[in-house]
N, C-alpha and C. Protein backbone atom coordinates (compact mmCIF):
# COMPACT_ATOMS: atom_id res chain seq x y z
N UNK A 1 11.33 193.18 51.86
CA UNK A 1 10.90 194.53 52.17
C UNK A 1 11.49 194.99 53.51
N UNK A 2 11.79 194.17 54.40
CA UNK A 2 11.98 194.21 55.73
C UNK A 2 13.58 194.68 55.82
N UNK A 3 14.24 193.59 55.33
CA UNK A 3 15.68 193.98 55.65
C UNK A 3 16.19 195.48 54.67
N UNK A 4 15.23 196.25 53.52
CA UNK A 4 16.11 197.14 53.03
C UNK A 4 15.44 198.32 53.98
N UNK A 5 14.31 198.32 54.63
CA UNK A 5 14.32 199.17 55.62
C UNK A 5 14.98 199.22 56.89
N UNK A 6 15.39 197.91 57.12
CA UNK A 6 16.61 197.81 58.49
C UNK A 6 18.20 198.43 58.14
N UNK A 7 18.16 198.18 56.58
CA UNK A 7 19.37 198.86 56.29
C UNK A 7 19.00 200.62 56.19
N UNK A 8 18.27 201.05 55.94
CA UNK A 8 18.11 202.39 55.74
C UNK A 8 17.79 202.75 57.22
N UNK A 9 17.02 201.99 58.04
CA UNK A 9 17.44 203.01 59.58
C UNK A 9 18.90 203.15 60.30
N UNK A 10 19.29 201.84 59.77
CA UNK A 10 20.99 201.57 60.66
C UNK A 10 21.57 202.90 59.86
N UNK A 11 21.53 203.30 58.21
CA UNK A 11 22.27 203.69 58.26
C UNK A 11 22.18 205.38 58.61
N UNK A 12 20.90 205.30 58.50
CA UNK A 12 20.39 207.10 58.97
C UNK A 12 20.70 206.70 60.83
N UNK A 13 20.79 206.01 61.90
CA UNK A 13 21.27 205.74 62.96
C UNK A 13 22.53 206.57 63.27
N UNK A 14 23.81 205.63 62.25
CA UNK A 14 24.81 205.90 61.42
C UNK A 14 25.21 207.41 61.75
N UNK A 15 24.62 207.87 60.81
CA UNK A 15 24.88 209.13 60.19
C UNK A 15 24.78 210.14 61.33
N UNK A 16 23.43 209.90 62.12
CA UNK A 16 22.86 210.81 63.08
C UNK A 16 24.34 210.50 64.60
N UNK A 17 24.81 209.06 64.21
CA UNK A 17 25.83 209.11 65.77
C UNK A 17 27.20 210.16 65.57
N UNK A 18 27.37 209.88 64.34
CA UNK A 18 28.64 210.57 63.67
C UNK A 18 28.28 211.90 63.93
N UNK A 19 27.42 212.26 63.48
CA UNK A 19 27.01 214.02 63.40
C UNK A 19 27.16 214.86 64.69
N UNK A 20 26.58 213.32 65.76
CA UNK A 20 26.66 214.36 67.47
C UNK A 20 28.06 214.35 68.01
N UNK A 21 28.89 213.47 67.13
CA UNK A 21 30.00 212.92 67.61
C UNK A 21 30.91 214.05 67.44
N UNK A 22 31.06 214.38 66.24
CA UNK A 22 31.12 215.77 65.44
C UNK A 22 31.26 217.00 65.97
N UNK A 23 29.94 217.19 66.31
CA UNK A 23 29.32 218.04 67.25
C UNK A 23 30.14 218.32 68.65
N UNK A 24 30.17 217.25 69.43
CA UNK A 24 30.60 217.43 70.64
C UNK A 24 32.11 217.33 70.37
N UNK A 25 32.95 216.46 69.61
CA UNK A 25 34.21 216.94 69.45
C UNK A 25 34.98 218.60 68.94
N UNK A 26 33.78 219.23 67.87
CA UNK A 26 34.22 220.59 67.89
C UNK A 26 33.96 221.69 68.69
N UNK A 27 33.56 221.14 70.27
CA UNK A 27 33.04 221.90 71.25
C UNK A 27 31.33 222.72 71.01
N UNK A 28 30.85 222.45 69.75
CA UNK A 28 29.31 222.83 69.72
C UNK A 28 28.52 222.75 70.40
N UNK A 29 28.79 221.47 70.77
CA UNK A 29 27.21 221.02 72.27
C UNK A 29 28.33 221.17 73.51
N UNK A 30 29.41 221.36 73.41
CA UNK A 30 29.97 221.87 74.97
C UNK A 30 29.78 223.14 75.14
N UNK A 31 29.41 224.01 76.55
CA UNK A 31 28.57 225.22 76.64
C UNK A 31 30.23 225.81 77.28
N UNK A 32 30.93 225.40 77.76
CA UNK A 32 32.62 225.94 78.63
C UNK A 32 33.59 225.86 77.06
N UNK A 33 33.85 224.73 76.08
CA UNK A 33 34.22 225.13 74.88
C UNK A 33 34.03 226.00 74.45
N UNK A 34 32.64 226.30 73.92
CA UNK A 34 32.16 227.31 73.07
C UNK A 34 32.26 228.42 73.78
N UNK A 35 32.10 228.80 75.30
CA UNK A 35 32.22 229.83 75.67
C UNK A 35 33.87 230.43 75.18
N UNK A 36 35.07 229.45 75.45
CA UNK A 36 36.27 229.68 75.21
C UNK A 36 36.25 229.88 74.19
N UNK A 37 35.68 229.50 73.18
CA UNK A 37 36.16 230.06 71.47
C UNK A 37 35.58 231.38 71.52
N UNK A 38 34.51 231.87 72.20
CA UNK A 38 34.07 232.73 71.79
C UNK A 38 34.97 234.13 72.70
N UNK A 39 35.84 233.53 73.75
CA UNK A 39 36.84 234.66 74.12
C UNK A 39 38.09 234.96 73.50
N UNK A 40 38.41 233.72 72.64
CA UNK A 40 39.58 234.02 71.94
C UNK A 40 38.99 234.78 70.81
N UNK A 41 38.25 235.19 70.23
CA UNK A 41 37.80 236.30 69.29
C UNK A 41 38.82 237.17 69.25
N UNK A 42 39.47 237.43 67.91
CA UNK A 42 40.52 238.48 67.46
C UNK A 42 39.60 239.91 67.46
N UNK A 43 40.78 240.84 67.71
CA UNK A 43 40.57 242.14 67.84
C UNK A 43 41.52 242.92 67.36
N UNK A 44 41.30 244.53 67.75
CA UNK A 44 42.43 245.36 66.92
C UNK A 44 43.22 245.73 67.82
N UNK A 45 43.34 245.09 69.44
CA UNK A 45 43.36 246.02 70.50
C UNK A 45 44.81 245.43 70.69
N UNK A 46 45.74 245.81 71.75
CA UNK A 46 46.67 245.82 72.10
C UNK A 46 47.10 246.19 73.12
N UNK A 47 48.31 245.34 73.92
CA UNK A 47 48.21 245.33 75.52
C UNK A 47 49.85 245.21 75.25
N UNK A 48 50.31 246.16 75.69
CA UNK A 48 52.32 246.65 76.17
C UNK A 48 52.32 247.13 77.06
N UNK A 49 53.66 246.65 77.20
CA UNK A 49 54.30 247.21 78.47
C UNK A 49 55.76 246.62 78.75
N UNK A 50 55.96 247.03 79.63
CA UNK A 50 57.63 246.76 79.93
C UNK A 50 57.66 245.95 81.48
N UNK A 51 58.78 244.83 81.89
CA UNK A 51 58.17 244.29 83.08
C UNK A 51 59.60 244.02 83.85
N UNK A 52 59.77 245.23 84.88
CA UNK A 52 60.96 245.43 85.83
C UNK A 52 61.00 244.54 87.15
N UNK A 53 62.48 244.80 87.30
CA UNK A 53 62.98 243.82 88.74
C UNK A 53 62.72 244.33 89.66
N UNK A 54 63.10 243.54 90.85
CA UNK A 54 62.92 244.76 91.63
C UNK A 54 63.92 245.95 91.84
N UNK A 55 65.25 245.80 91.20
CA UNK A 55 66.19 246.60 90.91
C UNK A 55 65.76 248.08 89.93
N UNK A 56 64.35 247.76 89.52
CA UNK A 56 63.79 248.28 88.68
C UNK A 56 64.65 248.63 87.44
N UNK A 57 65.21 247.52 87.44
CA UNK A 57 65.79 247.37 85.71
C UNK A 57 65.24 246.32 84.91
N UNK A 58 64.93 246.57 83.16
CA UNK A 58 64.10 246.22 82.82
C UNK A 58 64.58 244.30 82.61
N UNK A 59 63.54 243.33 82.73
CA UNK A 59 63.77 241.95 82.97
C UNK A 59 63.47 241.11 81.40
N UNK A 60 65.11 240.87 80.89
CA UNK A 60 64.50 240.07 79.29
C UNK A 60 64.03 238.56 79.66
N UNK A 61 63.43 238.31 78.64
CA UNK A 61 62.83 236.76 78.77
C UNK A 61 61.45 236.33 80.02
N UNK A 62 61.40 237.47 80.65
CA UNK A 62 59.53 237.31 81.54
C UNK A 62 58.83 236.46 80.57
N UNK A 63 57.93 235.84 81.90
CA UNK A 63 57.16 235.34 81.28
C UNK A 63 55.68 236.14 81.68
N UNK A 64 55.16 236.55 80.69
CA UNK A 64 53.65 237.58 80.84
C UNK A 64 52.56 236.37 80.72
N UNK A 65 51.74 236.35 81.72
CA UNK A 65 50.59 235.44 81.60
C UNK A 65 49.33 236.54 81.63
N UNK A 66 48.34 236.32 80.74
CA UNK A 66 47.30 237.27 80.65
C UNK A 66 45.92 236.37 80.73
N UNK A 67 45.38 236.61 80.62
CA UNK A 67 43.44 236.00 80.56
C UNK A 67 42.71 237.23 80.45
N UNK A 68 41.18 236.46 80.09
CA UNK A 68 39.88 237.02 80.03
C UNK A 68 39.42 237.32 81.55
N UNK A 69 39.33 238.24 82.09
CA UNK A 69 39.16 238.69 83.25
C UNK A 69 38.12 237.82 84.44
N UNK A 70 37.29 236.81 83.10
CA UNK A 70 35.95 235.84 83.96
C UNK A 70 36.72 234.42 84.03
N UNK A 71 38.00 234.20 83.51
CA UNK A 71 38.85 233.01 83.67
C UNK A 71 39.49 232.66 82.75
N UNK A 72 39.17 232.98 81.34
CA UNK A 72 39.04 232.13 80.31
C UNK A 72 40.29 232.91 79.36
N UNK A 73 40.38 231.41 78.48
CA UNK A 73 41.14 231.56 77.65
C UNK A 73 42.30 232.55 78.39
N UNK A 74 42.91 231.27 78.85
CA UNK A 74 44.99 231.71 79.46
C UNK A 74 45.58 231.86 78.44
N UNK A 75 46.95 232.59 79.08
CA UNK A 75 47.81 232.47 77.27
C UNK A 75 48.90 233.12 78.04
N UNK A 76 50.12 233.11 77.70
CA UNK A 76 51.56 233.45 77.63
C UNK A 76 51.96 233.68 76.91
N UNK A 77 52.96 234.81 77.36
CA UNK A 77 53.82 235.52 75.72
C UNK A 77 55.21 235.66 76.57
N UNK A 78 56.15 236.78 76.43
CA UNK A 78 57.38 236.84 76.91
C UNK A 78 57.92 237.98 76.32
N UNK A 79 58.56 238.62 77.31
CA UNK A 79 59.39 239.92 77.58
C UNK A 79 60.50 239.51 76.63
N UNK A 80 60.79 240.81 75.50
CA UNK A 80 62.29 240.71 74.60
C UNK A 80 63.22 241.17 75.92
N UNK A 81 64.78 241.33 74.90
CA UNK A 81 66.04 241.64 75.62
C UNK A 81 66.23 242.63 76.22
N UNK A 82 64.92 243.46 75.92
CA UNK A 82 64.57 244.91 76.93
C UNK A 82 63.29 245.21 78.13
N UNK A 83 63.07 244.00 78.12
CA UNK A 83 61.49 243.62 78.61
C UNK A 83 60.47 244.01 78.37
N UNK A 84 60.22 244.75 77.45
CA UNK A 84 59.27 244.95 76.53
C UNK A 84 58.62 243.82 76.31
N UNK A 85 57.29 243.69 76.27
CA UNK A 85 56.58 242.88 75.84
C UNK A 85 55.22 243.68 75.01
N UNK A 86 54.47 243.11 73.65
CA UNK A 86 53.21 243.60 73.28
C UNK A 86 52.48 241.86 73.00
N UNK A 87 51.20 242.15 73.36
CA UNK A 87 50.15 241.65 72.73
C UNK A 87 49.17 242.33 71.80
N UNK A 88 49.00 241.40 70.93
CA UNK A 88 48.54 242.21 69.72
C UNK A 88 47.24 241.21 69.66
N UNK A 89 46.38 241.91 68.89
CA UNK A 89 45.10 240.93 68.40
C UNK A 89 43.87 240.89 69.41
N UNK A 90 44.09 241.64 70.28
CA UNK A 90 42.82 241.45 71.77
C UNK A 90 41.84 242.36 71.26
N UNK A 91 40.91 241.42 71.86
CA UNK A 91 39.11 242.10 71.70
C UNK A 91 38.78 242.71 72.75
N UNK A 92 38.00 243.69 72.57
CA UNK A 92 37.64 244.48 73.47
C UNK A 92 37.55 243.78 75.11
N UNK A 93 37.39 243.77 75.83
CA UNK A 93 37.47 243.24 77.24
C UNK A 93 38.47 243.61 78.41
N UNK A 94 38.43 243.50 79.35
CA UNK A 94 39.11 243.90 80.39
C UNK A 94 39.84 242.27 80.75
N UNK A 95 41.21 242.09 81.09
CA UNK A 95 42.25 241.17 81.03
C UNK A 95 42.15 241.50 82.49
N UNK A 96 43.36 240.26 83.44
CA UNK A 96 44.01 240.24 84.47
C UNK A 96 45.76 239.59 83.92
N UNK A 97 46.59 240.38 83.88
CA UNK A 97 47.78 239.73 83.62
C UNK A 97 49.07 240.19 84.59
N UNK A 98 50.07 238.87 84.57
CA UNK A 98 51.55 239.05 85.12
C UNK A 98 52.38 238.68 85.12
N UNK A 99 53.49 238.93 85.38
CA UNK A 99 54.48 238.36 85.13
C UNK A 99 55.41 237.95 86.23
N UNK A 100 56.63 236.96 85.28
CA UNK A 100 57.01 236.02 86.51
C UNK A 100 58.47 235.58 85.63
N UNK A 101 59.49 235.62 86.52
CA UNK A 101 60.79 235.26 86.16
C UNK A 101 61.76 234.93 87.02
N UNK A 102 62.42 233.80 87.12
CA UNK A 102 63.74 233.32 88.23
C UNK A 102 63.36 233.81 89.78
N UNK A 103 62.19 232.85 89.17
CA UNK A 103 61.29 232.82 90.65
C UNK A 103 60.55 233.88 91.19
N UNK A 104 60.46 235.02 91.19
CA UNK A 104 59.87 236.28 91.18
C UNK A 104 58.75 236.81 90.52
N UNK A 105 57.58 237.42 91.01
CA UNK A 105 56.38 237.33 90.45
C UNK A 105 55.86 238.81 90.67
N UNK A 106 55.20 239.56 89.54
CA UNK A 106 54.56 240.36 89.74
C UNK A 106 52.84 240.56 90.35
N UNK A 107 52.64 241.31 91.13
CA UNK A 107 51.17 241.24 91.45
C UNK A 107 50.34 240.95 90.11
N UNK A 108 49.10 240.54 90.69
CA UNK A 108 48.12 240.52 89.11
C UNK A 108 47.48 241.89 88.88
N UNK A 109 47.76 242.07 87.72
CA UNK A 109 46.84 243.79 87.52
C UNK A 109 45.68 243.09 86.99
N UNK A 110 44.78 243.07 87.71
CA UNK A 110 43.48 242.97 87.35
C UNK A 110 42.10 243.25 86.80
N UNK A 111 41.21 243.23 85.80
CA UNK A 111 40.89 244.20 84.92
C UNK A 111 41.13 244.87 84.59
N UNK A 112 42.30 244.78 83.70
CA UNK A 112 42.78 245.84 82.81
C UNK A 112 41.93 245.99 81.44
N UNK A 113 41.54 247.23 81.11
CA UNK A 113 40.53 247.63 80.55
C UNK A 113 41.20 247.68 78.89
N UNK A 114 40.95 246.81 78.09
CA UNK A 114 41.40 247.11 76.71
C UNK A 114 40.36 247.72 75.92
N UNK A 115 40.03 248.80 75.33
CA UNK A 115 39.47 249.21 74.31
C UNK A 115 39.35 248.49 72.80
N UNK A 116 38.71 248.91 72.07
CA UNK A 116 38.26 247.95 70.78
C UNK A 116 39.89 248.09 69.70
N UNK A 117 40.23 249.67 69.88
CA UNK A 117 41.27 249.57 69.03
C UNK A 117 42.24 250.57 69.82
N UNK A 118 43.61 250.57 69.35
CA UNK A 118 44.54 251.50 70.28
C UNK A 118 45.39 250.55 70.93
N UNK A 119 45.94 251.26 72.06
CA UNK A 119 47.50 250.42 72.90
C UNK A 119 46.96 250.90 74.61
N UNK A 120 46.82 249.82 75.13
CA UNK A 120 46.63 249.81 76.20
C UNK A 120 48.01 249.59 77.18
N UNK A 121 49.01 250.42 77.80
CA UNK A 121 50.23 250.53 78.32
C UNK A 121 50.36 250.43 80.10
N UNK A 122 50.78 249.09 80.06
CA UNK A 122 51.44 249.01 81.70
C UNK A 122 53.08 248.52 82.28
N UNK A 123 53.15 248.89 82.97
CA UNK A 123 54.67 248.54 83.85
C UNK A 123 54.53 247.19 85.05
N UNK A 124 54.64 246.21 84.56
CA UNK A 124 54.46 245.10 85.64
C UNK A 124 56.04 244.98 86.59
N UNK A 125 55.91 245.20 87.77
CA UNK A 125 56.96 244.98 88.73
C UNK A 125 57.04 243.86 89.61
N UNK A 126 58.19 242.88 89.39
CA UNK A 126 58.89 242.08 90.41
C UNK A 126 59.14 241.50 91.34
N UNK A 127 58.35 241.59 92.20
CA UNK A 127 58.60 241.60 93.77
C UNK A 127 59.05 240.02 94.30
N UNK A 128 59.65 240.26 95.44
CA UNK A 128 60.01 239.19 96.10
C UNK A 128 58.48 238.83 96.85
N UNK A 129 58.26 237.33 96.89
CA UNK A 129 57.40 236.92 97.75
C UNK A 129 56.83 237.50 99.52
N UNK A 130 56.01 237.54 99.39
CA UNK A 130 55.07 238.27 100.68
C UNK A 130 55.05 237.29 101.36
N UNK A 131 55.13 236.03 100.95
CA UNK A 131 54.41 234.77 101.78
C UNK A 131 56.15 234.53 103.08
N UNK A 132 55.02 234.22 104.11
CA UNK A 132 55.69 234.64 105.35
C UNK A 132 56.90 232.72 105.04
N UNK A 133 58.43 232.41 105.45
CA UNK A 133 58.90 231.24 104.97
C UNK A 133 58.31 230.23 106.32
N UNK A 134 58.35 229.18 105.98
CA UNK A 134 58.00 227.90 106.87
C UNK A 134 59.24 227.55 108.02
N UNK A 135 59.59 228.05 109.07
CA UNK A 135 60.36 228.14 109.74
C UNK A 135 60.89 226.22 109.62
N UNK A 136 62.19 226.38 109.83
CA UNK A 136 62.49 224.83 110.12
C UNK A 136 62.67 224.45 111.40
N UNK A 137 62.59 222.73 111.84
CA UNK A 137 62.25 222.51 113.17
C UNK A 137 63.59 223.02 113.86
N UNK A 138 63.00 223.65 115.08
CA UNK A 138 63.70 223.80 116.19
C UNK A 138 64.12 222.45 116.87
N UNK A 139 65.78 222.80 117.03
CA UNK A 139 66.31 222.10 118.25
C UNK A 139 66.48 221.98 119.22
């Protein structure tokens, strides 16, 4: 009587370790996972724009880095042979995105406001670094 109830707790044990195991590998019981799945949520919305040098001619191959304005869910896309770039598929929310190419970086436009559906349109610009250079030692 004894051992077929030791087998029926091991294996409901079993079952119950697998399940949390489960659980925490598909980010369910993680509260920073689940928050991230729940920012990548598809939408109808859309974020273009074009992303110039500082020559203010347009820059192919940028690299556009965008996010969820509270941190989450990063992502990269890239400027065509005209620097045009679109993102497609965004949910309503306000983004921070920029761009960056052969060393050169655009400011971050920050909360940028996407609507549920429509084209949300910006011009990201180029600039050479602000940061003052590290002088080398004097002789």
């Amino acid at each position: 009587m004894q051992p077929r109830f030791f087998r029926i707790a091991r294996h409901a044990i079993l079952l119950l370790t697998v399940g949390s195991s489960l659980a925490v590998l598909s980010g369910a019981a993680h509260p920073v996972l689940a928050q991230a799945r729940r920012n990548q949520r598809k939408g109808n919305a859309e974020l273009a724009g074009v992303v110039l040098g500082p020559n203010d001619k347009p820059v192919a191959n940028a690299t556009i880095t965008y996010q969820s304005s509270d941190g989450t869910a990063p992502h990269i896309t890239h400027s065509d042979s005209r620097g045009h770039f679109s993102i497609t598929g965004l949910a309503r929310d306000n983004y921070d995105i920029r761009a960056s190419a052969k060393g050169l970086f655009s400011e971050w436009e920050k909360n940028v406001s996407v609507k549920a559906t429509g084209t949300t349109t910006l011009t990201l610009r180029l600039i050479y670094s602000k940061a003052p250079l590290k002088n080398k030692k004097r002789r």
